[in-house]
N, C-alpha and C. Protein backbone atom coordinates (compact mmCIF):
# COMPACT_ATOMS: atom_id res chain seq x y z
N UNK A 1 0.81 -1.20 0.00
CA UNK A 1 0.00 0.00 0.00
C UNK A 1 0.85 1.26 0.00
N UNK A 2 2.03 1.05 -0.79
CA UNK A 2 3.10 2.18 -0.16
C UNK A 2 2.50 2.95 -1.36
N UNK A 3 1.61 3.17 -2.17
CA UNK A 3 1.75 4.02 -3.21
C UNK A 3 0.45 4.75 -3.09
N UNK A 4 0.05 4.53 -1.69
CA UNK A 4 -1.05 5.55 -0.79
C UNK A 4 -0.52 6.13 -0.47
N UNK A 5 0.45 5.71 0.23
CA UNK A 5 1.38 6.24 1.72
C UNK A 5 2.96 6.19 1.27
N UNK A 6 3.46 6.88 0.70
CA UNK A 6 4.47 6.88 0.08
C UNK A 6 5.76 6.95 0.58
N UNK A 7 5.38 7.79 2.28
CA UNK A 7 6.57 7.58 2.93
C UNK A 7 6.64 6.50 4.32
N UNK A 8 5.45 5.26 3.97
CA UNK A 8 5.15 4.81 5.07
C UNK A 8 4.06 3.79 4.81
N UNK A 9 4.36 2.54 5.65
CA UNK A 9 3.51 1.38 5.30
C UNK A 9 1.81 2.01 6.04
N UNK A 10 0.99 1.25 5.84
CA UNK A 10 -0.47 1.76 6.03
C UNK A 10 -0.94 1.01 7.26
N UNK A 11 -0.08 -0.14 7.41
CA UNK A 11 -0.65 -0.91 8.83
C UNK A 11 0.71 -0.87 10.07
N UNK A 12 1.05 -0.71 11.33
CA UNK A 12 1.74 -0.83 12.42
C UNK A 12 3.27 -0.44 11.96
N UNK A 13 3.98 -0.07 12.38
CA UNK A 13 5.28 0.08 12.28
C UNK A 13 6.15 0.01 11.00
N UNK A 14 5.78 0.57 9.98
CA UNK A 14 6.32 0.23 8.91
C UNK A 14 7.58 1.33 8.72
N UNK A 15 8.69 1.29 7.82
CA UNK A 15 9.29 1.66 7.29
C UNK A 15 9.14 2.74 6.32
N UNK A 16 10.10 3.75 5.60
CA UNK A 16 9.16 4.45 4.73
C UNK A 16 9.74 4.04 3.39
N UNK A 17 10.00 2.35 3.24
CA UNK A 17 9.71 2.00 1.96
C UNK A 17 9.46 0.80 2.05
N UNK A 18 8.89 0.18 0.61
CA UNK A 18 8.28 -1.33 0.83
C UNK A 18 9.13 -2.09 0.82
N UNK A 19 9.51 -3.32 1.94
CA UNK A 19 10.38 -4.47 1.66
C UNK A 19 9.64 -5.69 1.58
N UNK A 20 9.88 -6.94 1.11
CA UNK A 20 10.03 -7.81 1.25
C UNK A 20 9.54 -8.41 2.45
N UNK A 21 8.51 -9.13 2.56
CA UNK A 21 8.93 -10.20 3.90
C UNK A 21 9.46 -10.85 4.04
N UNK A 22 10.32 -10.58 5.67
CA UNK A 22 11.51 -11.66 5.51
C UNK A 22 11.00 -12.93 6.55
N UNK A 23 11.84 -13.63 6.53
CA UNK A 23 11.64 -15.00 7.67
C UNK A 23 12.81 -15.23 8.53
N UNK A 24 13.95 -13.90 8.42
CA UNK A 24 14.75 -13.96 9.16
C UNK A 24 14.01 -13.42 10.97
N UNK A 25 14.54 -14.96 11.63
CA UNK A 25 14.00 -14.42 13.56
C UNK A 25 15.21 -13.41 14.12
N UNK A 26 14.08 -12.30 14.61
CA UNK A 26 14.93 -11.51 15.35
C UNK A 26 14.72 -11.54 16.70
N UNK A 27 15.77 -11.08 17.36
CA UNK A 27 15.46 -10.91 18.76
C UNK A 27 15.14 -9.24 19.29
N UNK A 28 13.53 -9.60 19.51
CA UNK A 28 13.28 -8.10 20.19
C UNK A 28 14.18 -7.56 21.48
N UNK A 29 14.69 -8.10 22.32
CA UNK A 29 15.96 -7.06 23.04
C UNK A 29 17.06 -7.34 21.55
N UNK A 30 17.18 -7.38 20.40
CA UNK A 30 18.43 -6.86 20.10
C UNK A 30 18.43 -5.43 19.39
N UNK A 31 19.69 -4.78 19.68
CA UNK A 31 19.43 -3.34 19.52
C UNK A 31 19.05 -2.65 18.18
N UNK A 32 18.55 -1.30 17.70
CA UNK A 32 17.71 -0.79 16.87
C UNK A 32 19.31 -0.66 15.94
N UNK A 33 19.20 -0.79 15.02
CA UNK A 33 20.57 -0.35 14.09
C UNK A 33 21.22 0.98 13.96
N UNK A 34 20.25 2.22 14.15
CA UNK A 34 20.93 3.12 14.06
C UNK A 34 19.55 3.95 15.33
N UNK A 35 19.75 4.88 15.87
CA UNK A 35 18.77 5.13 16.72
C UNK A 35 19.19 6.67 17.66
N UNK A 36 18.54 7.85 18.07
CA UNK A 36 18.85 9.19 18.26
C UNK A 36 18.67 9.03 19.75
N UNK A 37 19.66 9.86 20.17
CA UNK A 37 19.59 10.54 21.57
C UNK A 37 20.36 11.68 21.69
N UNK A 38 19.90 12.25 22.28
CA UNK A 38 20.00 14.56 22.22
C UNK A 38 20.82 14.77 21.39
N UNK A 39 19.98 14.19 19.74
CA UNK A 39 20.66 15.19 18.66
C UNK A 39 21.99 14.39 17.82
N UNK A 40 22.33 13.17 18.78
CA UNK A 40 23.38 12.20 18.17
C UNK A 40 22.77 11.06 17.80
N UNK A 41 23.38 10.15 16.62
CA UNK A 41 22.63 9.48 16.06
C UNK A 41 23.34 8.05 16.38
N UNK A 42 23.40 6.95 17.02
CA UNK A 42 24.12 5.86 17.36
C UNK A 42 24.00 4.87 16.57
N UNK A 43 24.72 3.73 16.31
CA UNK A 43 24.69 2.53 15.88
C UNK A 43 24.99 1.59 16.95
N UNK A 44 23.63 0.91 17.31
CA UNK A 44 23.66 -0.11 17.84
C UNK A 44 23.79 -0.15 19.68
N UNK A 45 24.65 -0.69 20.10
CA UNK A 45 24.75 -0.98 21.51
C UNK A 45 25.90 0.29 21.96
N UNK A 46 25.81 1.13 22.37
CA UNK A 46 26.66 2.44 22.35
C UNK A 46 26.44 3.15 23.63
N UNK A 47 27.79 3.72 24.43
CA UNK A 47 27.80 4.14 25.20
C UNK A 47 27.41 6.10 25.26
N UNK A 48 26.59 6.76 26.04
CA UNK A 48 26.33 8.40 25.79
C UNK A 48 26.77 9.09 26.53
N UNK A 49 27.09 10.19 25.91
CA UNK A 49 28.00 11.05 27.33
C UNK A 49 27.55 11.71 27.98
N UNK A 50 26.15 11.33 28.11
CA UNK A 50 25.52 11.79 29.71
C UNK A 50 25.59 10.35 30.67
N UNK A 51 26.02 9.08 30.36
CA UNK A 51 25.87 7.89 30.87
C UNK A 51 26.98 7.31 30.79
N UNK A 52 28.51 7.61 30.95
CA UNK A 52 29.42 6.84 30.86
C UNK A 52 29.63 5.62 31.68
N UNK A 53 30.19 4.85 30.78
CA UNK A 53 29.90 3.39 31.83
C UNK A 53 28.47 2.41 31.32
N UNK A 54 28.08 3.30 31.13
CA UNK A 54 26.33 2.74 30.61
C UNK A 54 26.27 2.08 29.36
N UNK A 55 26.62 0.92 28.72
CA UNK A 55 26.31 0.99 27.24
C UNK A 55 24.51 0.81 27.44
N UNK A 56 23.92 1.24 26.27
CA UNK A 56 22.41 0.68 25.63
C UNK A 56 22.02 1.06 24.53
N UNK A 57 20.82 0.38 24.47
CA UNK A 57 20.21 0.64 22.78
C UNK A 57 18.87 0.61 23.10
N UNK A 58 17.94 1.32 22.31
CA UNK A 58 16.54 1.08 21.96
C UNK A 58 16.28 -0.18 21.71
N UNK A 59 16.05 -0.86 21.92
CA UNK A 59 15.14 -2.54 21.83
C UNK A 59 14.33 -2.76 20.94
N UNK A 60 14.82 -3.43 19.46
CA UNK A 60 14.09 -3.15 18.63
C UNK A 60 13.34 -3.90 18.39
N UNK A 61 12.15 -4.39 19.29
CA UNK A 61 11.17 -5.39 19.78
C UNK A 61 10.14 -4.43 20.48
N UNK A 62 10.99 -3.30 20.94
CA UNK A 62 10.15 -2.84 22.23
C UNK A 62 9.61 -3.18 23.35
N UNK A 63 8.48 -3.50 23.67
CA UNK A 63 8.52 -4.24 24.83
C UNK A 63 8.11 -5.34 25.11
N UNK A 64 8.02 -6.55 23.60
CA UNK A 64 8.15 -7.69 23.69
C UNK A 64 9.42 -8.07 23.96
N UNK A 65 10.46 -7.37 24.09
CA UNK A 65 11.62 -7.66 25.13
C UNK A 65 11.68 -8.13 26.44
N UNK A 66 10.17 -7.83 27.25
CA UNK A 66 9.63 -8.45 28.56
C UNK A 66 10.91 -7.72 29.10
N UNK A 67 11.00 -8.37 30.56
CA UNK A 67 11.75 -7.57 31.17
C UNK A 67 13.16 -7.19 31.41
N UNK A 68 13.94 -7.28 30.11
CA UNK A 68 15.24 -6.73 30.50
C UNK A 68 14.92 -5.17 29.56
N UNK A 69 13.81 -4.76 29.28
CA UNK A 69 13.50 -3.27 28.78
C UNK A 69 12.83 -2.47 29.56
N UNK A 70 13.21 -1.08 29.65
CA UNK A 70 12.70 -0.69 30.09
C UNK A 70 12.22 0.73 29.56
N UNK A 71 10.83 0.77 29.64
CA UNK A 71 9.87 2.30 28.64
C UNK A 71 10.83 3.32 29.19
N UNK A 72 10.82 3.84 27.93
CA UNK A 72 11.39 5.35 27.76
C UNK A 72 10.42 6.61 27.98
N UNK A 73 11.47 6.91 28.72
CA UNK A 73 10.10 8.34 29.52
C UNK A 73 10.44 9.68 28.31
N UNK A 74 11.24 9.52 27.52
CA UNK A 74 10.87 10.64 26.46
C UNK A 74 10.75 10.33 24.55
N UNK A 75 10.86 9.08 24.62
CA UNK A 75 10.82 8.49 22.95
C UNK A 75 9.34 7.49 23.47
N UNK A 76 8.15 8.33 22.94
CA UNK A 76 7.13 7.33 22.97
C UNK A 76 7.18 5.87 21.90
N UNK A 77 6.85 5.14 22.88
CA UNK A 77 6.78 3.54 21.69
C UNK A 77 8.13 3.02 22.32
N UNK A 78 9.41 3.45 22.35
CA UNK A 78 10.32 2.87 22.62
C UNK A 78 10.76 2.45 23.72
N UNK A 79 11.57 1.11 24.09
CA UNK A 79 11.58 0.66 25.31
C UNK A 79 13.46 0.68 25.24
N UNK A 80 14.03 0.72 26.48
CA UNK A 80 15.58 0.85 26.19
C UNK A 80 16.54 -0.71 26.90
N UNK A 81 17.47 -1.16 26.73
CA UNK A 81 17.98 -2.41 27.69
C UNK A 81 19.17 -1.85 27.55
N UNK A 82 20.19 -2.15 28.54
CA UNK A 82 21.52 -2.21 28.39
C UNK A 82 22.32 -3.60 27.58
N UNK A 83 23.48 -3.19 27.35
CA UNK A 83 23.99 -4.14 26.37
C UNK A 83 25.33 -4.27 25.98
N UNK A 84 26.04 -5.09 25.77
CA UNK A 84 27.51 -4.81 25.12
C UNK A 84 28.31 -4.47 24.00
N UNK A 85 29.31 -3.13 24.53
CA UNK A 85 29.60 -3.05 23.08
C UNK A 85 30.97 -3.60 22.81
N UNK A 86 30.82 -3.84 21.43
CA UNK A 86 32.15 -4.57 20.78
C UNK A 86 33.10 -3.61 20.74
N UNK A 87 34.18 -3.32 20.88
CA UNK A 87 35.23 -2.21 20.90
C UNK A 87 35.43 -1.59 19.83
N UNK A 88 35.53 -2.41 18.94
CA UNK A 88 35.80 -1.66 17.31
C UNK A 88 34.62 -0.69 16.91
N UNK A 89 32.64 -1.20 17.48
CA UNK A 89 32.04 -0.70 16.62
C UNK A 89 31.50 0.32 17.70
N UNK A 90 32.21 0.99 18.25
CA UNK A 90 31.66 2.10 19.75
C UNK A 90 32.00 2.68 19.35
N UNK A 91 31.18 3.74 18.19
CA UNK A 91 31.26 5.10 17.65
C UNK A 91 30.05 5.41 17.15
N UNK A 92 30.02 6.88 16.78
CA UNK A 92 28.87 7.33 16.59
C UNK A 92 28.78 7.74 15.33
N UNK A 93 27.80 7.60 14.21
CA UNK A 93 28.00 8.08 13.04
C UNK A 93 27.70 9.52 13.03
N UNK A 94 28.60 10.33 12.18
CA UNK A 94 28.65 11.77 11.93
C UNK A 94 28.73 12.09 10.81
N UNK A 95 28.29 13.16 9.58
CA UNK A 95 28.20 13.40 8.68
C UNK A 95 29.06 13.03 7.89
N UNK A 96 30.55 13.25 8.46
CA UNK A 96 31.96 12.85 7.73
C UNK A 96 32.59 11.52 8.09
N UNK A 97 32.75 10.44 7.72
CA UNK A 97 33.89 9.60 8.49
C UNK A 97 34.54 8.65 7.42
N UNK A 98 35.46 7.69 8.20
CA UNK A 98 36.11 6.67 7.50
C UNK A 98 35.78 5.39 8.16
N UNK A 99 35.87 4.29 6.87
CA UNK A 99 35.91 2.83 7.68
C UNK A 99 36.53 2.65 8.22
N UNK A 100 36.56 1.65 8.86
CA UNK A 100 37.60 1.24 10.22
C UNK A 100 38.37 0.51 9.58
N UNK A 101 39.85 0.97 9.45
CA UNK A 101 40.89 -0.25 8.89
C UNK A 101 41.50 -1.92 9.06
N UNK A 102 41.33 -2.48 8.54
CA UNK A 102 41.76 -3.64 8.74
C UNK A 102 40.24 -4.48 9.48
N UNK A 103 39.02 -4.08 8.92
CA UNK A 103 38.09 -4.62 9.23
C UNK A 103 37.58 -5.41 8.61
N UNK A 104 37.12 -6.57 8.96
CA UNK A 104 36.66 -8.21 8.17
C UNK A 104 35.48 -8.24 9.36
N UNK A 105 34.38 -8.52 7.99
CA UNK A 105 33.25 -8.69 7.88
C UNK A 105 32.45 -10.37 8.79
N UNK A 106 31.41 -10.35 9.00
CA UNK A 106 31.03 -11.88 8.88
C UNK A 106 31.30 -13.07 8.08
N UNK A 107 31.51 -12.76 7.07
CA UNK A 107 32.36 -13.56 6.31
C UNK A 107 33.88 -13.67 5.81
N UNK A 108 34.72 -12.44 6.34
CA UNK A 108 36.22 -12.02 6.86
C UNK A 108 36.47 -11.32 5.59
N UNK A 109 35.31 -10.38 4.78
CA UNK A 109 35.38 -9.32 4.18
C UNK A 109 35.90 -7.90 4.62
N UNK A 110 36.49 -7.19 3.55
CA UNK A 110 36.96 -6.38 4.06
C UNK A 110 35.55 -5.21 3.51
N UNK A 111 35.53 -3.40 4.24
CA UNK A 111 34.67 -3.06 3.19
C UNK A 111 34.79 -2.71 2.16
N UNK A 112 35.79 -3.14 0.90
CA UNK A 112 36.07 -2.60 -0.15
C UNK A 112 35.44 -3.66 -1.08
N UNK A 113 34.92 -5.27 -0.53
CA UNK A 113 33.97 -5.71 -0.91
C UNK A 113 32.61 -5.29 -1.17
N UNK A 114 31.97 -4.58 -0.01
CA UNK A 114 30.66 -3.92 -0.29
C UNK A 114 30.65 -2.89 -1.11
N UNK A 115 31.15 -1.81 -1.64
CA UNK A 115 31.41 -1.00 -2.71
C UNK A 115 30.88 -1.59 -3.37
N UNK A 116 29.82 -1.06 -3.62
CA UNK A 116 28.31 -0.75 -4.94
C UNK A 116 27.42 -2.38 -4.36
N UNK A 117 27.85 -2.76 -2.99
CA UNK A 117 26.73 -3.54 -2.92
C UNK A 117 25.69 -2.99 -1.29
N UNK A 118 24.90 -3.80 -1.50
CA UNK A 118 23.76 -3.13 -0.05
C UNK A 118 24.05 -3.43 0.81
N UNK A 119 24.39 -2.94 1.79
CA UNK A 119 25.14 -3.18 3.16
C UNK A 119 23.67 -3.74 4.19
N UNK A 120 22.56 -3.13 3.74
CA UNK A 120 21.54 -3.00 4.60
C UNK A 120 20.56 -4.50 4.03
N UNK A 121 21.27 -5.16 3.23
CA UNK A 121 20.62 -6.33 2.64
C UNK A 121 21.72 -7.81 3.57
N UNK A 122 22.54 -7.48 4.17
CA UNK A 122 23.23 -8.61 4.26
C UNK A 122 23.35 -9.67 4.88
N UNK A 123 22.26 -9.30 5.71
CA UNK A 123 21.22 -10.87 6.20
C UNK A 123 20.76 -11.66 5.20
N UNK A 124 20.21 -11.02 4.54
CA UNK A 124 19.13 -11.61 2.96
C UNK A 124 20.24 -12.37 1.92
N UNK A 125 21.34 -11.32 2.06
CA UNK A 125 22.29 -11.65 0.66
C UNK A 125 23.50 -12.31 0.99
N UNK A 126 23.91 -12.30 2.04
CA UNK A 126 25.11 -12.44 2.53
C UNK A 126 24.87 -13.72 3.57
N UNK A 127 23.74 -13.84 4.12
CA UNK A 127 23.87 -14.75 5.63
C UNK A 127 24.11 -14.53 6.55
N UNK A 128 24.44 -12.66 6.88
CA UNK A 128 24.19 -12.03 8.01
C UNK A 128 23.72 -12.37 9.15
N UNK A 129 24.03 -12.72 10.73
CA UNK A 129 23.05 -11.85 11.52
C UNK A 129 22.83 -10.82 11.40
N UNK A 130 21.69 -10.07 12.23
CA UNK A 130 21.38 -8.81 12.45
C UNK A 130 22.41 -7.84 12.90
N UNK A 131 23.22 -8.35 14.05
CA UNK A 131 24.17 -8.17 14.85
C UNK A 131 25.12 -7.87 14.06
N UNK A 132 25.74 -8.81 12.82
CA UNK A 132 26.76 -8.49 12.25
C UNK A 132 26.78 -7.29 11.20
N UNK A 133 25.36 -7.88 10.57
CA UNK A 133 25.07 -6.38 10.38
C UNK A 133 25.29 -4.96 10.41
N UNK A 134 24.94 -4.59 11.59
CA UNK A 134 24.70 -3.76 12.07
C UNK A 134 26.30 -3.52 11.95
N UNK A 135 27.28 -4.59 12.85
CA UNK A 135 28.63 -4.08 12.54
C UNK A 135 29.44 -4.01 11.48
N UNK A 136 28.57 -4.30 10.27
CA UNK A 136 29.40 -3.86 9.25
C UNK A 136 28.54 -2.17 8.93
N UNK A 137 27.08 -2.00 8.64
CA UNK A 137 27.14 -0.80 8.56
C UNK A 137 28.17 0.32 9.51
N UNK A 138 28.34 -0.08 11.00
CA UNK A 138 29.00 1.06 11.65
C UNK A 138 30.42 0.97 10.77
N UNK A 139 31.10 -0.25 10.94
CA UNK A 139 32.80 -0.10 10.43
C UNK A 139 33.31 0.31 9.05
N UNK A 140 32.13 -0.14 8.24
CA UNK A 140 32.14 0.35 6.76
C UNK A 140 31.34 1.46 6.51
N UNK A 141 30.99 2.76 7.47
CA UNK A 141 29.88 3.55 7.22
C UNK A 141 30.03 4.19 5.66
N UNK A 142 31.32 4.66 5.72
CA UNK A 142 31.25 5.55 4.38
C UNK A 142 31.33 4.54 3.13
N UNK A 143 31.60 3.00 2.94
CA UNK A 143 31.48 2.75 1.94
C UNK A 143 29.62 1.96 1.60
N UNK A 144 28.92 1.66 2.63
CA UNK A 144 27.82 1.55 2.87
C UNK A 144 26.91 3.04 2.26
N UNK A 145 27.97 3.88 2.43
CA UNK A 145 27.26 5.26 2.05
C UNK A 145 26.06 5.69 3.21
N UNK A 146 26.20 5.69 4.39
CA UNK A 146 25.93 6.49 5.34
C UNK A 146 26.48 7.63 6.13
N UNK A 147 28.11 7.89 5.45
CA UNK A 147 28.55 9.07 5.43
C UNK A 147 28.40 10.08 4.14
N UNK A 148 28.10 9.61 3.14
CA UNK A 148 28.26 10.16 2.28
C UNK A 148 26.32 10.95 1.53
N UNK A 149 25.38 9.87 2.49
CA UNK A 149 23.81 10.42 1.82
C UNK A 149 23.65 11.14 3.10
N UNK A 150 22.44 11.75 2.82
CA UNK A 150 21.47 12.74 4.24
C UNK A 150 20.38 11.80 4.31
N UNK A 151 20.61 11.00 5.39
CA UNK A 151 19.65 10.14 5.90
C UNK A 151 18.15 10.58 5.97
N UNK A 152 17.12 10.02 5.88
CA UNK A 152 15.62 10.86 6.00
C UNK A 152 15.77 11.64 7.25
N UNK A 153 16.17 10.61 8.36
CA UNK A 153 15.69 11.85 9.48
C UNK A 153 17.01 11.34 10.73
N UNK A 154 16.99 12.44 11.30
CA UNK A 154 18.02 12.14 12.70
C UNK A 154 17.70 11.87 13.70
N UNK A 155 16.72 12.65 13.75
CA UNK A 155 16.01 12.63 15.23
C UNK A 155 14.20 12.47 15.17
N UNK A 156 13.73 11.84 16.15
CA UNK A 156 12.40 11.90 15.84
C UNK A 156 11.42 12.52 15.54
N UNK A 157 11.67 14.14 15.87
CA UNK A 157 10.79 15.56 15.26
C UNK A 157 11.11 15.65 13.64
N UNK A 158 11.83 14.83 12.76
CA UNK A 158 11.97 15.13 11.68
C UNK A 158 11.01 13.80 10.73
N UNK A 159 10.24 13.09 11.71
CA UNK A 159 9.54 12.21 10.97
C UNK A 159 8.03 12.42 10.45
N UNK A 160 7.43 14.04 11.33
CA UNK A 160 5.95 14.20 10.55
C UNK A 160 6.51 14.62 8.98
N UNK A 161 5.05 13.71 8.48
CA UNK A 161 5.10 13.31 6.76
C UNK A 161 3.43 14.07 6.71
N UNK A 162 4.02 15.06 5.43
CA UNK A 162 2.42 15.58 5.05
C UNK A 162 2.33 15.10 4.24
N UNK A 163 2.98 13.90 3.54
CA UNK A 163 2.52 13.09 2.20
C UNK A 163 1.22 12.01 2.99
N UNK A 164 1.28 11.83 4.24
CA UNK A 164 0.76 10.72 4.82
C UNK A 164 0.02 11.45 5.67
N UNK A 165 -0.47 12.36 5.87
CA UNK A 165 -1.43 13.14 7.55
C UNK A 165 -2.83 13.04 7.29
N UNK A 166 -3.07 12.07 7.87
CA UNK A 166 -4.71 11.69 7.69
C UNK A 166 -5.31 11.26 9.24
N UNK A 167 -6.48 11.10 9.45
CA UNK A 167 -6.84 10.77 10.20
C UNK A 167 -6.46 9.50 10.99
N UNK A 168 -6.08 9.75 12.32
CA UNK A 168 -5.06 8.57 13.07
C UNK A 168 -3.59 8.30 12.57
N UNK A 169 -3.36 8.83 12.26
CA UNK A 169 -1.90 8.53 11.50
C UNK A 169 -0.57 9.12 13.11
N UNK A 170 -0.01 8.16 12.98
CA UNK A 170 1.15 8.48 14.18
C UNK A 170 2.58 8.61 13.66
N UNK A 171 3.05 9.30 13.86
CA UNK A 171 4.35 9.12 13.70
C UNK A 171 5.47 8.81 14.96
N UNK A 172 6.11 7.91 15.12
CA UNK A 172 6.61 7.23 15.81
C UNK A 172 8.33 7.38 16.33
N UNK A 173 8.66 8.06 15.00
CA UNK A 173 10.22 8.01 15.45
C UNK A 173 10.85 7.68 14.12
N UNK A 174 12.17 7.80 14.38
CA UNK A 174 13.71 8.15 13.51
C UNK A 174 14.16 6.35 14.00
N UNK A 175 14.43 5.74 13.04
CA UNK A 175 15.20 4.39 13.45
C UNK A 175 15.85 4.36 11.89
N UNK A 176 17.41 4.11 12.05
CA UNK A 176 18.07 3.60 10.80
C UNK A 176 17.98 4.59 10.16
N UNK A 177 17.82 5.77 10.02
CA UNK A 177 18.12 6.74 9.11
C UNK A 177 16.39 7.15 8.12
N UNK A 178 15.52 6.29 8.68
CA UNK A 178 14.14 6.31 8.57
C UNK A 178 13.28 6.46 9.68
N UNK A 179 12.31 7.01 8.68
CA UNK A 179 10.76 7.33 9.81
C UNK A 179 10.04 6.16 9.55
N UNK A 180 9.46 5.91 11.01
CA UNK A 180 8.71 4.61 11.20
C UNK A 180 7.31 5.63 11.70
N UNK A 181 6.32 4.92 11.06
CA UNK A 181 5.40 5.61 11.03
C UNK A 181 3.72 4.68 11.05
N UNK A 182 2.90 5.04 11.20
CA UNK A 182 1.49 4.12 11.08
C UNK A 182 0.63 4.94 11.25
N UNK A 183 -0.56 3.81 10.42
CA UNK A 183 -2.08 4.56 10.66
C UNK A 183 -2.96 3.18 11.13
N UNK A 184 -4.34 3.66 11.54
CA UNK A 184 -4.56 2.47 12.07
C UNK A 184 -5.27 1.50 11.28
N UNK A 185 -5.27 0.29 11.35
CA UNK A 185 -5.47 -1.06 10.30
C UNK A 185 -6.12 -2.03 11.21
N UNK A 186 -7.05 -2.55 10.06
CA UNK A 186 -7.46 -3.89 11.19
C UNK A 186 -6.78 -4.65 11.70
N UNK A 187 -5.45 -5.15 10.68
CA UNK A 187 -4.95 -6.08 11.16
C UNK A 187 -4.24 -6.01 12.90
N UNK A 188 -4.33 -4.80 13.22
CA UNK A 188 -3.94 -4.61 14.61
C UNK A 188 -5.07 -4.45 15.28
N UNK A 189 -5.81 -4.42 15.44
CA UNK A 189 -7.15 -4.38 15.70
C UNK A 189 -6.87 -4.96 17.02
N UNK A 190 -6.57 -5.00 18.34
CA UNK A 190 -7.21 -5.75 18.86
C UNK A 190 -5.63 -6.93 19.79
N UNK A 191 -4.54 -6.26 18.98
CA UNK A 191 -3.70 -7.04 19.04
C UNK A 191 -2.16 -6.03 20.06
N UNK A 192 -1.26 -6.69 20.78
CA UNK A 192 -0.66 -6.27 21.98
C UNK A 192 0.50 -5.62 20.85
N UNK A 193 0.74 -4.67 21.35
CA UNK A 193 1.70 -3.58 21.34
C UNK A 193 3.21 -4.48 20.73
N UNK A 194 3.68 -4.13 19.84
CA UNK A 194 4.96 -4.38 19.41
C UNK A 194 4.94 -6.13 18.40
N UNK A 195 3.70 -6.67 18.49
CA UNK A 195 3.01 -7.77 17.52
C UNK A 195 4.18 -7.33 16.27
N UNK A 196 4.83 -8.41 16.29
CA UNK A 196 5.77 -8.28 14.75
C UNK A 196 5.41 -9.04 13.48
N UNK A 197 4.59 -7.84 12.64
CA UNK A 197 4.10 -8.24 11.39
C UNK A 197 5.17 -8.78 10.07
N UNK A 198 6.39 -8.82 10.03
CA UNK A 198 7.62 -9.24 9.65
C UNK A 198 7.42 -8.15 8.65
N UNK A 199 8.48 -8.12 7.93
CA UNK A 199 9.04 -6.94 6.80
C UNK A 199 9.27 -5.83 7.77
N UNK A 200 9.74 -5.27 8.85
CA UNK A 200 9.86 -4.45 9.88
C UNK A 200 8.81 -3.77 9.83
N UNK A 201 7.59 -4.38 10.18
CA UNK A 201 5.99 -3.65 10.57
C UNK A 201 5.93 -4.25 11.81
N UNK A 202 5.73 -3.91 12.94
CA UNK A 202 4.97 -4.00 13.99
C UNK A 202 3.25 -3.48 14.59
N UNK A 203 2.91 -3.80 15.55
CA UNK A 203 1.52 -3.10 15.80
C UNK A 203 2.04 -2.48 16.75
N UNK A 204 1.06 -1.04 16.82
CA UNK A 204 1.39 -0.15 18.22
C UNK A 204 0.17 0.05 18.00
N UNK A 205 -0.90 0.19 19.46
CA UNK A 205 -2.17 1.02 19.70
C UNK A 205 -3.00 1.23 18.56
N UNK A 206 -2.92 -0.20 17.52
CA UNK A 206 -4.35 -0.56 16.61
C UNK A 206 -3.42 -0.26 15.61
N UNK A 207 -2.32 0.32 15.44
CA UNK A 207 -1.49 0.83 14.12
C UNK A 207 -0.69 -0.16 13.49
């Protein structure tokens, strides 16, 4: 239905483009891939410098994470867990950067392999975890080309869409360099908060 809703699926948690359903299982405590706090944009399990000592991530399950999450008193929808970070990938992406040298991939790629391929496909294409994932977007950012594009949004005030403002329509938040967004659908009708519709749609509050 993305060609209603152009920047945004029409039922629970969607993305603001159409993918694929996948059948890859994720784990709702594992962390959101890229995700904002005051104005900085993180990858993954990352320590903040109002919290040193603290690593965490947004829970990208929310709060079918049960209880090692806990609701966020200023990102509605989102629930937060603590978590570990890998040493190499404890940085923050910034407009400008470089890959991390001498870095091998899940499969002991370097990133001069991914050059002109999808970094954000490599569960699907590659045999990825999520996890590894995620650490190749941070270590390969600029050849992934997340230093080099202007992501949709940074922070979550940059996700209202007037292509999509209709009645009930929520906007939800900044995850991955996208707005996650919903309106409400039957198929949530009725169904608990964070229900994972696969293709990264979830239900929130009938959405």
């Amino acid at each position: 239905q993305c060609d209603d809703c152009p920047n945004g699926y029409l039922s629970g948690l969607g993305a603001s483009e159409c993918t694929p359903q996948s059948q890859v299982q994720v784990d709702p405590c594992e962390c959101m891939d890229l995700w904002e706090w005051e104005g900085q944009t993180y990858a993954g399990c990352a320590e903040t410098a109002e919290w040193p000592g603290l690593a965490w991530c947004y829970a990208r399950g929310a709060e079918l994470c049960g209880d090692r999450a806990i609701r966020s008193e200023v990102a509605f929808g989102l629930f937060w867990v603590e978590c570990e970070v890998k040493p190499q990938v404890e940085r923050v992406l910034q407009g400008t950067c470089d890959d991390t040298p001498n870095y091998a991939d899940y499969n002991g790629n370097s990133c001069g392999y991914w050059d002109g391929r999808d970094c954000t496909k490599a569960v699907e294409d590659e045999g990825f975890t999520k996890q590894w994932e995620m650490d190749l977007i941070t270590n390969c950012a600029n050849t992934c080309g997340f230093c080099s594009e202007t992501p949709e949004c940074t922070a979550n005030e940059d996700c209202y869409s007037t292509e999509c403002n209709q009645p009930g329509w929520l906007n939800l938040g900044c995850n991955y360099g996208l707005c996650y967004t919903g309106t409400m659908d039957p198929i949530c009708e009725g169904q608990e908060n964070g229900l994972d519709l696969g293709g990264g749609s979830w239900c929130w509050e009938g959405r």
